[in-house]
Protein backbone atom coordinates (compact mmCIF):
# COMPACT_ATOMS: atom_id res chain seq x y z
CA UNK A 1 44.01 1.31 -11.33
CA UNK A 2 44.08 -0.09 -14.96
CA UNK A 3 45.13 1.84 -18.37
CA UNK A 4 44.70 -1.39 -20.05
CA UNK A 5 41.04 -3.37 -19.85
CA UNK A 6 41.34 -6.17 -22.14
CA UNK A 7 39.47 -8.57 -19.65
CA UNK A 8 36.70 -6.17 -19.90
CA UNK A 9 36.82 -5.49 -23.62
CA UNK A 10 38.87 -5.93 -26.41
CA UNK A 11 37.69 -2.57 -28.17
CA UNK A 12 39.12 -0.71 -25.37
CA UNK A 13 42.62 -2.31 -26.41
CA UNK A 14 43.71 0.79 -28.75
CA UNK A 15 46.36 3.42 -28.92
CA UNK A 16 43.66 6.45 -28.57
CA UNK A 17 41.65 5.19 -25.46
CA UNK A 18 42.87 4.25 -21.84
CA UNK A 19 40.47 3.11 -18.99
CA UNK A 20 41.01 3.52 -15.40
CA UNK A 21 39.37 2.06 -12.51
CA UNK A 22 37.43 0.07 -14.62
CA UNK A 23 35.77 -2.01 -11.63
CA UNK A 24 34.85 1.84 -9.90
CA UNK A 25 31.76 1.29 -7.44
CA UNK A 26 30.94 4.58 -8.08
CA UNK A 27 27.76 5.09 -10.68
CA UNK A 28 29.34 8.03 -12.24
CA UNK A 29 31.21 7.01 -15.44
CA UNK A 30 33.95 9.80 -16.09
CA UNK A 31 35.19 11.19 -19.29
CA UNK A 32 38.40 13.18 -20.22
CA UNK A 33 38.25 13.87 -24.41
CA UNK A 34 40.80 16.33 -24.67
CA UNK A 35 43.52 14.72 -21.64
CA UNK A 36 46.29 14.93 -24.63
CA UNK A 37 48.80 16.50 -26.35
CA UNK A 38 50.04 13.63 -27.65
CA UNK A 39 50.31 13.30 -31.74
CA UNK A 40 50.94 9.93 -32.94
CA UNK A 41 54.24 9.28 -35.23
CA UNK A 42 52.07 9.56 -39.06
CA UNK A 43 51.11 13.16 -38.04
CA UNK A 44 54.48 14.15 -37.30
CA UNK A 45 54.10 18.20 -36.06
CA UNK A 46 50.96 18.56 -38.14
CA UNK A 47 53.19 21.94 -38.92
CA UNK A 48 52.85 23.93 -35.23
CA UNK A 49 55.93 23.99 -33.40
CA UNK A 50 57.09 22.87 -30.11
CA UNK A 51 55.13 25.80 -28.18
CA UNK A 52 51.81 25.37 -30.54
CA UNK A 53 51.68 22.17 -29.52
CA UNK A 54 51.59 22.23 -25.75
CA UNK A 55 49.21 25.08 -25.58
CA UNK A 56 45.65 24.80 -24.70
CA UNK A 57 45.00 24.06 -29.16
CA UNK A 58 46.22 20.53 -28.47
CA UNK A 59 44.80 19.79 -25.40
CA UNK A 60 43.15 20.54 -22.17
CA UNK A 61 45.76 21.71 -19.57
CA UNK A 62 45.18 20.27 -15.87
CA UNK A 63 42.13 18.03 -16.96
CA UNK A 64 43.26 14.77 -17.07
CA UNK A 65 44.96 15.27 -13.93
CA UNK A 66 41.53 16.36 -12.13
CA UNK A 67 39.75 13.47 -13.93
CA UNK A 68 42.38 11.03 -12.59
CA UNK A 69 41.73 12.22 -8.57
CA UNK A 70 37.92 12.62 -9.03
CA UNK A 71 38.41 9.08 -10.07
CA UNK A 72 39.99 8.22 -7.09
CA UNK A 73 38.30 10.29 -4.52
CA UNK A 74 34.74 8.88 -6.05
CA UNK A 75 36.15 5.04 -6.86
CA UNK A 76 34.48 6.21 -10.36
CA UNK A 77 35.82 4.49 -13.77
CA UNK A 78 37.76 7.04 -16.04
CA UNK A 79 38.28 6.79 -19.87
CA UNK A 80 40.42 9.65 -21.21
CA UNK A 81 42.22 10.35 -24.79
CA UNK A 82 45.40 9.28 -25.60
CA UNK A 83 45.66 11.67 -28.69
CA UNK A 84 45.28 15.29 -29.39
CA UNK A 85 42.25 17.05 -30.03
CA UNK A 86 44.66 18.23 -33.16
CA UNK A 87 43.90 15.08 -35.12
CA UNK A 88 40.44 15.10 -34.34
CA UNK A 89 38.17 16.75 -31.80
CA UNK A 90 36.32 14.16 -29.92
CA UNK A 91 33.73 16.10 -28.72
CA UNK A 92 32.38 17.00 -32.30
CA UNK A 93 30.49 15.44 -34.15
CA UNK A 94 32.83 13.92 -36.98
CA UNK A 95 30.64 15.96 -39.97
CA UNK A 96 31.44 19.15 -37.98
CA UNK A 97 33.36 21.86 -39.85
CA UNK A 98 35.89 22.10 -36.60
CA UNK A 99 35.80 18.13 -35.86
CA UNK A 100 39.17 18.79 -37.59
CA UNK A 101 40.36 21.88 -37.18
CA UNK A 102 42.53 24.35 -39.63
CA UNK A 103 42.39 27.38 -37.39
CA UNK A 104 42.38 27.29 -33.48
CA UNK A 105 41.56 30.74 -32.25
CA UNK A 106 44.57 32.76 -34.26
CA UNK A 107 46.57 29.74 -34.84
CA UNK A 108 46.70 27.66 -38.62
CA UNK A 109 47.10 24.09 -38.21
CA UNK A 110 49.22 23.30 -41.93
CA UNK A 111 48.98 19.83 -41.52
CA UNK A 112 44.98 19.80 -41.49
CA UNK A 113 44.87 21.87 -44.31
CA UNK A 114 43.49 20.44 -47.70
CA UNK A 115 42.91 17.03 -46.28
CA UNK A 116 41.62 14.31 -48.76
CA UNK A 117 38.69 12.61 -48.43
CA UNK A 118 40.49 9.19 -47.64
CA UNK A 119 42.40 10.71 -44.70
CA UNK A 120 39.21 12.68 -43.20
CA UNK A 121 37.84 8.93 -43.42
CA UNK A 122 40.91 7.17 -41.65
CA UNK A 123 41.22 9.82 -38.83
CA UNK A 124 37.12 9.46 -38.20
CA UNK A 125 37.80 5.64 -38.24
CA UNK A 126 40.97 5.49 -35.90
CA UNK A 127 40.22 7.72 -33.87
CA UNK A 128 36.71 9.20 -33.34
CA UNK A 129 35.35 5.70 -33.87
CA UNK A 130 37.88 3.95 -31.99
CA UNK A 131 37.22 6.43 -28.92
CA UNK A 132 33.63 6.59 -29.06
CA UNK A 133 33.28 2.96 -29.98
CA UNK A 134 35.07 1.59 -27.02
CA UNK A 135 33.05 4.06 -24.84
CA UNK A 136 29.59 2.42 -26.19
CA UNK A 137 30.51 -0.57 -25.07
CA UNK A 138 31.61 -0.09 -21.62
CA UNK A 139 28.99 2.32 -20.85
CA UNK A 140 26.21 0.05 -21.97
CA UNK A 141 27.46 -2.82 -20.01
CA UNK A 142 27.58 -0.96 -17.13
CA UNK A 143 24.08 0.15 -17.69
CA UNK A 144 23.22 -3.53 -18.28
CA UNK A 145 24.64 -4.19 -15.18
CA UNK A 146 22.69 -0.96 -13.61
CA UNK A 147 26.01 0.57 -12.41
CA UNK A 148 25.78 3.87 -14.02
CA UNK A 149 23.04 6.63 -13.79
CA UNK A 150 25.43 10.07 -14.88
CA UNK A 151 28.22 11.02 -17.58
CA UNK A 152 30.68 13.50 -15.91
CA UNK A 153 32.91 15.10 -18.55
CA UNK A 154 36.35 16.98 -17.46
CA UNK A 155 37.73 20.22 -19.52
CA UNK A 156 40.18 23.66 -18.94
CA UNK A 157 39.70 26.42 -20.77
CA UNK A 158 41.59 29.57 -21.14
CA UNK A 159 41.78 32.05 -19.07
CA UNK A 160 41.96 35.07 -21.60
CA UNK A 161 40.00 34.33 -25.00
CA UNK A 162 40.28 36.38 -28.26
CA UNK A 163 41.71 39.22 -25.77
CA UNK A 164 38.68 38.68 -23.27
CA UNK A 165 39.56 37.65 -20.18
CA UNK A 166 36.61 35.27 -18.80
CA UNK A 167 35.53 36.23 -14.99
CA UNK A 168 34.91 32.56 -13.95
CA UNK A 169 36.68 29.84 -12.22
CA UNK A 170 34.71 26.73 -12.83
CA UNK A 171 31.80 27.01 -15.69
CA UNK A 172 29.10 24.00 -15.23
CA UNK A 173 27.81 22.90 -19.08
CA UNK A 174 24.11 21.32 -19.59
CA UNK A 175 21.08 21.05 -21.88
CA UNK A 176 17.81 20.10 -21.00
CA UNK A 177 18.70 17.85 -17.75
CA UNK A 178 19.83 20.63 -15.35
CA UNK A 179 19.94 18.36 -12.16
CA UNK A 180 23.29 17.70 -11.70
CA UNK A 181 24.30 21.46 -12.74
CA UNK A 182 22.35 22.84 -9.98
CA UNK A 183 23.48 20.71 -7.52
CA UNK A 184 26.91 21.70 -7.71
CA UNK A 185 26.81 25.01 -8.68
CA UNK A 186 24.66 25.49 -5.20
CA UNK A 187 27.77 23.83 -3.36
CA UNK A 188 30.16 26.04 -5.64
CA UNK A 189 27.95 29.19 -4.37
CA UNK A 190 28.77 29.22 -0.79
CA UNK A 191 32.59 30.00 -1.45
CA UNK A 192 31.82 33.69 -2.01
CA UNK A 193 34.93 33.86 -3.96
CA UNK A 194 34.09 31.38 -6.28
CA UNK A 195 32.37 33.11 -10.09
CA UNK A 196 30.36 30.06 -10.94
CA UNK A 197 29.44 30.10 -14.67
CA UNK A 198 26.54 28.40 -15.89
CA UNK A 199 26.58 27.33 -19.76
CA UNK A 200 30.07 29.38 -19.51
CA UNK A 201 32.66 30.11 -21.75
CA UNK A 202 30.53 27.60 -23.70
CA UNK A 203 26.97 26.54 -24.09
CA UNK A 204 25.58 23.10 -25.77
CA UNK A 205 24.65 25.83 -28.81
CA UNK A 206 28.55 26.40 -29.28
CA UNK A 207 28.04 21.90 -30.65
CA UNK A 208 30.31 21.14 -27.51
CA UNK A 209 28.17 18.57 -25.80
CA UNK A 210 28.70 16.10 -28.65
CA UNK A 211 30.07 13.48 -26.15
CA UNK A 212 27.08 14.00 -23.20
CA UNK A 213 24.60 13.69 -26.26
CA UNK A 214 26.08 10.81 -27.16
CA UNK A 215 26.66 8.67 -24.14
CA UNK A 216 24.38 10.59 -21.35
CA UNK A 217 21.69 11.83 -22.68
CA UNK A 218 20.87 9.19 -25.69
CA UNK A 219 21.24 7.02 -22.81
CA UNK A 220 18.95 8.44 -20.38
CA UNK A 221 21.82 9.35 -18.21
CA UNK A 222 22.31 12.27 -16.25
CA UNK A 223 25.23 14.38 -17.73
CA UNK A 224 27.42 17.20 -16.62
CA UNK A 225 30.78 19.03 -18.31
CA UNK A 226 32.76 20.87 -16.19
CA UNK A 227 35.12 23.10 -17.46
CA UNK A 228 38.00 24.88 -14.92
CA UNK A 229 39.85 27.47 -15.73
CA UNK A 230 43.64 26.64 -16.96
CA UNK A 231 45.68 28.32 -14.77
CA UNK A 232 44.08 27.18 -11.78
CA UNK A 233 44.96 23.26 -12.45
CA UNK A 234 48.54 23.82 -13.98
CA UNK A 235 50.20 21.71 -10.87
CA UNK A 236 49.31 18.67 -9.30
CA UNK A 237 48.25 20.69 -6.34
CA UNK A 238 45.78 22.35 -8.00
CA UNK A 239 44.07 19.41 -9.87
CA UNK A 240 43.61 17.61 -6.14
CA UNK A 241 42.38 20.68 -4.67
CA UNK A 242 39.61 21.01 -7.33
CA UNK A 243 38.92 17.32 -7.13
CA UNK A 244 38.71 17.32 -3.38
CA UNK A 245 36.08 20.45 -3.84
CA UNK A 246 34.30 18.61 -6.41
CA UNK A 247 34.21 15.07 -5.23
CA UNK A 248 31.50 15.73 -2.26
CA UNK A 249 29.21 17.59 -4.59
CA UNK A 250 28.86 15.02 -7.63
CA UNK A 251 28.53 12.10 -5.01
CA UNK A 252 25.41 14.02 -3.61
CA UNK A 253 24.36 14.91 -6.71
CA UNK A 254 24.11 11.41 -7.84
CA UNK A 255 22.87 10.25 -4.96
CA UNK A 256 19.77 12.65 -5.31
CA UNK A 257 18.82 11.74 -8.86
């Protein structure tokens, strides 16, 4: 596997995107926005401390480390974050009021706070341009090359929210092209223990398919985001488990469309 791709494409040569597996057989093309916690040196703490910024605000828990075995279990390329969703939310539209956040759930972020209009401009520049730029081009060569027909995108969420605690294990995200969705959830479904949420904890209305509108659907692609609950991918054992349950069930999927 690669985390570099400058044979393929010198726009994927930044500090905020990695590729892996960028030669993948697989026609899945997987996406990881929120795989770090990581906040580069200019941002210094943004204000949070140590605990603030390892928590679920910064990042998604466990995601990247599913991504990186469905990659390998499905031989599928990967490109994943290399900086927190702290800076900038990749999967938000850059004019959207959270694209940079002041206030995850109960938590201020000082360091977003008042921002100018020159350093909105940078951080949509370096980073949500840099990230979705370099994802443009290797997902329309592939498609050029007709080695991609789905977008697979790879979250955690919480397992308590706003004092709620959320029922579900696995929640399967989709608009209007509900094809892979079923699929898997109908694989999910015969683990009786499995809750399988559909458009749960979040729905495309709650503007978090910004990434699948962009590179799936716009595209003509068939997309899926899969969100798992937290505390079920916290170890290494957990993430390949997942994978391993998944894997099977997007191959098929794809394979059907």
């Amino acid at each position: 596997m690669a985390t570099g791709v400058e044979e393929h494409d010198q726009s994927m040569a930044n500090p905020v995107v990695h590729l892996e597996n960028p030669d993948g057989s697989s026609p899945i093309l997987l996406i990881c926005e929120h795989a770090s916690k990581h906040l580069p040196g200019r941002y210094g703490t943004l204000g949070l401390g140590a605990e603030e910024r390892e928590s679920h605000i910064a990042w998604d828990p466990g995601a990247l480390g599913v991504a990186k075995h469905l990659s390998h279990a499905l031989d599928a390329p990967l490109i994943h974050a290399a900086v927190s969703r702290l800076v900038l939310d990749l999967n938000r539209d850059p004019s959207a009021p959270d694209s940079i956040t002041t206030l995850s759930e109960n938590t201020a972020v000082p360091g977003n706070l008042n921002l100018s209009a020159d350093e909105r401009s940078r951080r949509v520049r370096e980073v949500y341009e840099a990230f979705h730029g370099a994802v443009d081009s290797y997902a329309n060569a592939r498609l050029s090359a007709g080695r991609v027909t789905a977008v697979i995108s790879i979250h955690s969420f919480t397992p308590v929210y706003r004092n709620i605690a959320r029922p579900w294990q696995i929640g399967l995200i989709f608009d209007t092209d509900e094809r892979l969705a079923k699929h898997v959830a109908a694989g999910l479904r015969r683990e009786p223990d499995l809750n399988v949420g559909m458009n749960q904890p979040y729905s495309p209305a709650d503007r978090v398919f910004h990434t699948l509108e962009r590179h799936a659907e716009r595209r003509g692609l068939a997309p899926l985001m899969i969100e798992i609950r937290n505390d079920l991918i916290r170890t290494e054992d957990g993430q390949a488990s997942w994978a391993s349950r998944l894997a099977p069930l997007l191959r098929e999927g794809v394979q059907r469309l």
